[in-house]
C-alpha atoms as a PDB file:
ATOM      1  CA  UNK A   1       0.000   0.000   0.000  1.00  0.00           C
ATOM      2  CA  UNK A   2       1.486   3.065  -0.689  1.00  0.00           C
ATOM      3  CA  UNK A   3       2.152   5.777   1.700  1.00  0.00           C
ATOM      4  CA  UNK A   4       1.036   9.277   1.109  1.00  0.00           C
ATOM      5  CA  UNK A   5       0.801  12.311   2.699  1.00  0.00           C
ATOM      6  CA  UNK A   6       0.195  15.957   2.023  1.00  0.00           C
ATOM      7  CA  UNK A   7       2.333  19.365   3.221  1.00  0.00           C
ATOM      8  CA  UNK A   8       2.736  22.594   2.741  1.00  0.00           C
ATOM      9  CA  UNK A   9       6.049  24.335   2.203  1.00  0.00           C
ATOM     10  CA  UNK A  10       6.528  27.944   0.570  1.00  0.00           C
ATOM     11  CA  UNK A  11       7.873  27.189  -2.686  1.00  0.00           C
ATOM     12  CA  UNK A  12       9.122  23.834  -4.518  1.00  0.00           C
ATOM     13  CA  UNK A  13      12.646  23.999  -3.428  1.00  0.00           C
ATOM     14  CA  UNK A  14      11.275  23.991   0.565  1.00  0.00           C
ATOM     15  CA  UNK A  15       9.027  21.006  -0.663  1.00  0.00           C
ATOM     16  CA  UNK A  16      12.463  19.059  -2.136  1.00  0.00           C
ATOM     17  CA  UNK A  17      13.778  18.623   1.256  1.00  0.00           C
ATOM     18  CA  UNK A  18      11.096  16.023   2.269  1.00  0.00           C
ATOM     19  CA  UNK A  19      13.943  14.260   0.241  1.00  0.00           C
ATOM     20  CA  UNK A  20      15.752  14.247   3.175  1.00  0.00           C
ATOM     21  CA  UNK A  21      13.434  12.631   5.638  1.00  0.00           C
ATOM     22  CA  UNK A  22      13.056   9.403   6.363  1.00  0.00           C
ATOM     23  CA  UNK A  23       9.898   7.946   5.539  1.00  0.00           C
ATOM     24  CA  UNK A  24       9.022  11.347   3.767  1.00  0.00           C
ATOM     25  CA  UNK A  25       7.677  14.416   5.356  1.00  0.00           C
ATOM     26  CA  UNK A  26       5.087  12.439   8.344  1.00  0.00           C
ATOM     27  CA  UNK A  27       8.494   9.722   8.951  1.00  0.00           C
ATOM     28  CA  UNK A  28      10.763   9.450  11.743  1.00  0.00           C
ATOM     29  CA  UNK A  29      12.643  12.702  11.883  1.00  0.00           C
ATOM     30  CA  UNK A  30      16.548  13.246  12.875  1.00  0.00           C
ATOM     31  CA  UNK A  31      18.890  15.774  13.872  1.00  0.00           C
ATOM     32  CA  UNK A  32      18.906  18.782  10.896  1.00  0.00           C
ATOM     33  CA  UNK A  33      16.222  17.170   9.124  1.00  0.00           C
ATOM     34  CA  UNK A  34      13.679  19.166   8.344  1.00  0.00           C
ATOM     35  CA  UNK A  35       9.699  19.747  10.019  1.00  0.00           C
ATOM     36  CA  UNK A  36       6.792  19.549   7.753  1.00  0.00           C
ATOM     37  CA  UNK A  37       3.264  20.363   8.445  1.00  0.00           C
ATOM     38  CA  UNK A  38       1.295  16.964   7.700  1.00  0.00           C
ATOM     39  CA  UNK A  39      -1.532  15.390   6.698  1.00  0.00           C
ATOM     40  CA  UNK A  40      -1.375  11.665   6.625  1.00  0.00           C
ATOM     41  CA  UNK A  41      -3.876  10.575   4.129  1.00  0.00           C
ATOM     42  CA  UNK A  42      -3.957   7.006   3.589  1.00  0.00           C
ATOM     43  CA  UNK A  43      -5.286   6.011   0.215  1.00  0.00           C
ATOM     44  CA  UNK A  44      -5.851   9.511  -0.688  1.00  0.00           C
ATOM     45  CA  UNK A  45      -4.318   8.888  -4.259  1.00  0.00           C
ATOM     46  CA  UNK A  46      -3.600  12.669  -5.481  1.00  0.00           C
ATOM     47  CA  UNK A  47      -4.902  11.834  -8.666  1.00  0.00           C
ATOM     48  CA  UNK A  48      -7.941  10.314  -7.937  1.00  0.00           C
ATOM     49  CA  UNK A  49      -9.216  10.617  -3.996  1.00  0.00           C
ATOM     50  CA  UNK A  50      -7.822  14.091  -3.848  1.00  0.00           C
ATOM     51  CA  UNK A  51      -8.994  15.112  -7.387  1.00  0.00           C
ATOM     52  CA  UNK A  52     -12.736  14.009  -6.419  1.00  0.00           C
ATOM     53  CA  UNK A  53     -12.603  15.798  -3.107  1.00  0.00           C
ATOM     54  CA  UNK A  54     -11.459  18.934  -5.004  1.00  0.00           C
ATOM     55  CA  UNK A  55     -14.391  18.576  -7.459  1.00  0.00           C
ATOM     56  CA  UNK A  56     -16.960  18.044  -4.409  1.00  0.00           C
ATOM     57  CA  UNK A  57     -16.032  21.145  -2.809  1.00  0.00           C
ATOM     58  CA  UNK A  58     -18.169  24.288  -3.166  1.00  0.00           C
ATOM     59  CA  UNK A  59     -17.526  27.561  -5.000  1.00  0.00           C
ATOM     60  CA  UNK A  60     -15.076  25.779  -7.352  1.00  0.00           C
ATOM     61  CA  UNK A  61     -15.447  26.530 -11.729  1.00  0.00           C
ATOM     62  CA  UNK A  62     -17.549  24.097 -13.345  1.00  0.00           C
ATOM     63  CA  UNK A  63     -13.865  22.511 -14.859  1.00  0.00           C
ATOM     64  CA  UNK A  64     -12.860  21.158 -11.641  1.00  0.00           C
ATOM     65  CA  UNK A  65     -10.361  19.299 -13.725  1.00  0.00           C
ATOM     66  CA  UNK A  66      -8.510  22.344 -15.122  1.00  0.00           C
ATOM     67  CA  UNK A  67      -8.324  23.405 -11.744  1.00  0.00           C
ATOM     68  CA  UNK A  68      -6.717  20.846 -10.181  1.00  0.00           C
ATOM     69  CA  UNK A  69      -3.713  20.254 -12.553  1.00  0.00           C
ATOM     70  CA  UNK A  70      -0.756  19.546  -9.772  1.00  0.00           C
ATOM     71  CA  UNK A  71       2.345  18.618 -11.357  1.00  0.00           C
ATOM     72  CA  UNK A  72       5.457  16.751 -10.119  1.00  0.00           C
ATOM     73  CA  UNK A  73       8.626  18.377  -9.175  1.00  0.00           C
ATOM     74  CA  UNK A  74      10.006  15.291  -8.192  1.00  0.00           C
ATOM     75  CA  UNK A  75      11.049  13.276 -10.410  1.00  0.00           C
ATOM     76  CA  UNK A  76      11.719  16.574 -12.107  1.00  0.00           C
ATOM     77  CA  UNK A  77      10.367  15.297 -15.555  1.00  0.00           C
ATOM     78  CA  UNK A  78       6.538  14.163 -16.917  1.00  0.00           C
ATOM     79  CA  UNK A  79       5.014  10.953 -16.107  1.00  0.00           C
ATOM     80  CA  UNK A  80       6.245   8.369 -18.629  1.00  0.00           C
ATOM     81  CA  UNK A  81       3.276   7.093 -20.440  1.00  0.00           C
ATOM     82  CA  UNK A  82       2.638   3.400 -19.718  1.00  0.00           C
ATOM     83  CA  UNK A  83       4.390   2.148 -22.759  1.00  0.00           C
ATOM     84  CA  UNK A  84       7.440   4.149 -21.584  1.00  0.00           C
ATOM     85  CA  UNK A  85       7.008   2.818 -18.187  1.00  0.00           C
ATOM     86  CA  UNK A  86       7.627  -0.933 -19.922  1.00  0.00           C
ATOM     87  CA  UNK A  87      10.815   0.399 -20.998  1.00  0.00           C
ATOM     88  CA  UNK A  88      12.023   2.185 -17.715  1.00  0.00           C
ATOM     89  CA  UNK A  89      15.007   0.626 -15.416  1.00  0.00           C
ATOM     90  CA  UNK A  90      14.098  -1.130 -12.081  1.00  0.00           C
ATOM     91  CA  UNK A  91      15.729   1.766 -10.182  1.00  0.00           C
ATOM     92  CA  UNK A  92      14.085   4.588 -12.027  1.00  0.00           C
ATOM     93  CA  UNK A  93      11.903   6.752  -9.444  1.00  0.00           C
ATOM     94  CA  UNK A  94       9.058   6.647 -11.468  1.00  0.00           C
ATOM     95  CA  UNK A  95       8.965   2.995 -10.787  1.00  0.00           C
ATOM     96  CA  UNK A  96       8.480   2.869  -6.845  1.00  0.00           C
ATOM     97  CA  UNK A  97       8.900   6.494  -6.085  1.00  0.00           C
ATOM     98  CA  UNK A  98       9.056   8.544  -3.735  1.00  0.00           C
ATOM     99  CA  UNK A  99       6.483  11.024  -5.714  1.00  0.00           C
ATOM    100  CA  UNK A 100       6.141  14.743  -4.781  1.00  0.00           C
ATOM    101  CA  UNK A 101       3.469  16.944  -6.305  1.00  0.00           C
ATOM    102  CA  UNK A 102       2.456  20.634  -6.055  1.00  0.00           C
ATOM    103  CA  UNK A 103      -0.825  21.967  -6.536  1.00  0.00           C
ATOM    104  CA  UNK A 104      -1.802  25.181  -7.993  1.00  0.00           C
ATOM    105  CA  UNK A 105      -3.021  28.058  -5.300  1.00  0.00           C
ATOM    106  CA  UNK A 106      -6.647  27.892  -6.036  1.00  0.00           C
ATOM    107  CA  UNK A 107      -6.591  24.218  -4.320  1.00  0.00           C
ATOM    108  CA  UNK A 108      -4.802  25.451  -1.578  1.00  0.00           C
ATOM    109  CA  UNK A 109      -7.734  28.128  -1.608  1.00  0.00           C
ATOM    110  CA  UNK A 110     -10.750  26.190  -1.907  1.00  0.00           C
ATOM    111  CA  UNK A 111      -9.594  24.172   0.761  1.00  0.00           C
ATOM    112  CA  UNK A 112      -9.031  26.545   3.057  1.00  0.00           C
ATOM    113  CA  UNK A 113     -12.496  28.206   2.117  1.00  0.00           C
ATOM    114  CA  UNK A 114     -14.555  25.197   3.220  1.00  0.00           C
ATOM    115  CA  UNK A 115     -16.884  26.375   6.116  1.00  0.00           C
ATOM    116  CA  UNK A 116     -16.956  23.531   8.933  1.00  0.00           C
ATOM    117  CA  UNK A 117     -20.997  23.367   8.928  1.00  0.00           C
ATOM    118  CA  UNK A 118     -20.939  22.859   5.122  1.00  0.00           C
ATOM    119  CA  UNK A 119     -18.046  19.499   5.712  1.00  0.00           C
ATOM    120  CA  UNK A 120     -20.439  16.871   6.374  1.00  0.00           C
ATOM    121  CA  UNK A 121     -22.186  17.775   2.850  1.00  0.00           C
ATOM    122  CA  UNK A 122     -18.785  18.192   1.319  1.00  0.00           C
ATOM    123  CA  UNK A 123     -17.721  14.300   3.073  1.00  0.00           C
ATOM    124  CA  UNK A 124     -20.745  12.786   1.125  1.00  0.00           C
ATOM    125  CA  UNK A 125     -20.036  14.113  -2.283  1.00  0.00           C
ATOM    126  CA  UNK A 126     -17.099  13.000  -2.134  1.00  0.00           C
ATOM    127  CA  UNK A 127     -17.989   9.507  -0.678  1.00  0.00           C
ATOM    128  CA  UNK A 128     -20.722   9.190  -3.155  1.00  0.00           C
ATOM    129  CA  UNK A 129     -18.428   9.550  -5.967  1.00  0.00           C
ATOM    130  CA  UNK A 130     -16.587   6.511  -5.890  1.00  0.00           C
ATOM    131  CA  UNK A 131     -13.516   7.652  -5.315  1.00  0.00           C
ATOM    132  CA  UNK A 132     -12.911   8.291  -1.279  1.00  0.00           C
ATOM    133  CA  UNK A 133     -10.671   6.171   0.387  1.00  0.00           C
ATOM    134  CA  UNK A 134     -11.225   2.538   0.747  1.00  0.00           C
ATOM    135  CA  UNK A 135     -11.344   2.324   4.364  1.00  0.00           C
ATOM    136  CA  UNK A 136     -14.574   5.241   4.622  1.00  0.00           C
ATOM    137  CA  UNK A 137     -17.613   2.607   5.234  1.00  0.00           C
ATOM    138  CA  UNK A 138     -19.767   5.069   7.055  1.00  0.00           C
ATOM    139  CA  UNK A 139     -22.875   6.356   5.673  1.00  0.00           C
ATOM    140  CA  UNK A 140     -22.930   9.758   3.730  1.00  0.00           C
ATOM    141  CA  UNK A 141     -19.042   9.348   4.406  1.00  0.00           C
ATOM    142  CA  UNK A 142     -19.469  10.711   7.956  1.00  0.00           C
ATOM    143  CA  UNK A 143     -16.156   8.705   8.645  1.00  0.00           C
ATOM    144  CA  UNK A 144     -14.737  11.285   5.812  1.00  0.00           C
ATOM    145  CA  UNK A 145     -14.695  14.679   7.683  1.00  0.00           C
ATOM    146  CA  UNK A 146     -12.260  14.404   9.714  1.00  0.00           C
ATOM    147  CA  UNK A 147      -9.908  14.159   6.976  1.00  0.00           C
ATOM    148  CA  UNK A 148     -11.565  16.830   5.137  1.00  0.00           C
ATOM    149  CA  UNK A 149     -11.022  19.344   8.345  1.00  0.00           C
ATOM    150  CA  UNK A 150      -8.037  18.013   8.702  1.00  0.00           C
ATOM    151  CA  UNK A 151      -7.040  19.477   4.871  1.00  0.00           C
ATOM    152  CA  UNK A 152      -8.846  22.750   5.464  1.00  0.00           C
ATOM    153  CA  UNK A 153      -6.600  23.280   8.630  1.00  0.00           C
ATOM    154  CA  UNK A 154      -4.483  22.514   6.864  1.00  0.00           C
ATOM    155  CA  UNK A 155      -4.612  24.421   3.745  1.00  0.00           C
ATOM    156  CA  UNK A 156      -5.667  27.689   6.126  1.00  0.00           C
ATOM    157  CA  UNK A 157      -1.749  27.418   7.549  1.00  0.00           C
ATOM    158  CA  UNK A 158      -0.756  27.330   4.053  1.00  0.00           C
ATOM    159  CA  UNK A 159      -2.490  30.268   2.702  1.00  0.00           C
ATOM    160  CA  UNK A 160      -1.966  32.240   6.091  1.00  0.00           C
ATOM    161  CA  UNK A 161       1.915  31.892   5.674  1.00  0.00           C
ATOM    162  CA  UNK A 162       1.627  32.104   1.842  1.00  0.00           C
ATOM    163  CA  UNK A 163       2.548  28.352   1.296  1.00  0.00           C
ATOM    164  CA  UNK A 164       1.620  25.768  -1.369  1.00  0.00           C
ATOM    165  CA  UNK A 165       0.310  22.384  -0.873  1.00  0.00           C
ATOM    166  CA  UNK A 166       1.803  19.119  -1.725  1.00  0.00           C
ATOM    167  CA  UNK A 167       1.529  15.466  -1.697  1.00  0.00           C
ATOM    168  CA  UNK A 168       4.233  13.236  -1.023  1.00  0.00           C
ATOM    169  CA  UNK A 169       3.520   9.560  -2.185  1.00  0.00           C
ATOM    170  CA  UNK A 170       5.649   6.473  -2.224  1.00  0.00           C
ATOM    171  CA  UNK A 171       5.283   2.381  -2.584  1.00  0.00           C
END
């Protein structure tokens, strides 16, 4: 199962040094290495989980799609296609990762827009469309807002000290 977890850091370079960290930016810490701000989202895929959330939340443009667009900065280059990833080396880090993605600031914002009273409404849209975590059973994904304060938090921090958001993921 991979492990994933979100952060904020103020620009890409700041994001990089999860690099450094053991386990990524919610692992076991050492001397020098550097803090993160975490969210530890178990099988919140950034692609697919995350992307759904994004497109249940309120106040967002009807392209929900075109807003989400995170890209990597690590590995620094696109996503090789499947066929390429046929062709790629056992030890290439698009194989097993670690991952690192940034989303854009209107993420970050929408996130940190979501009123709590509206989060239980926000938890079932995104429960009902198919794409919330596998371990949410509850009904109207009750079990889901939690993690969806948990986000807003911690997207607030982010926009409050003029950070970006990220997702670190690894196998």
């Amino acid at each position: 199962m991979p492990l994933i977890d979100y952060f904020r850091a103020p620009d890409a370079a700041a994001a990089l040094r999860v690099l450094e960290r053991d386990g990524g930016p919610g692992g076991v810490g050492g001397p020098g290495q550097p803090e993160f701000d975490v969210v530890t989202a178990k099988a919140v895929h950034p692609q697919t989980s995350f992307a759904a959330l994004v497109t249940a939340l309120p106040e967002r443009p009807a392209d929900g799609g075109a807003l989400f667009g995170s890209s990597y900065i690590w590995p620094g280059t696109t996503p090789p296609t499947a066929e390429e990833c046929r062709d790629l080396p056992g030890d290439s880090p698009w194989m097993e990762g670690p991952w690192i993605e940034e989303f854009p600031a209107a993420v970050r914002d929408l996130l940190a827009d979501v009123p709590e009273a509206r989060m239980p409404a926000i938890a079932a849209a995104w429960s009902a469309s198919g794409e919330a975590p596998w371990w949410s059973a509850a009904p109207a994904g009750a079990d889901l807002v939690p993690l969806l304060s948990a986000f807003a938090e911690l997207a607030r921090r982010a926009r409050a000290d003029g950070d970006r958001l990220y997702c670190w993921s690894a196998l």
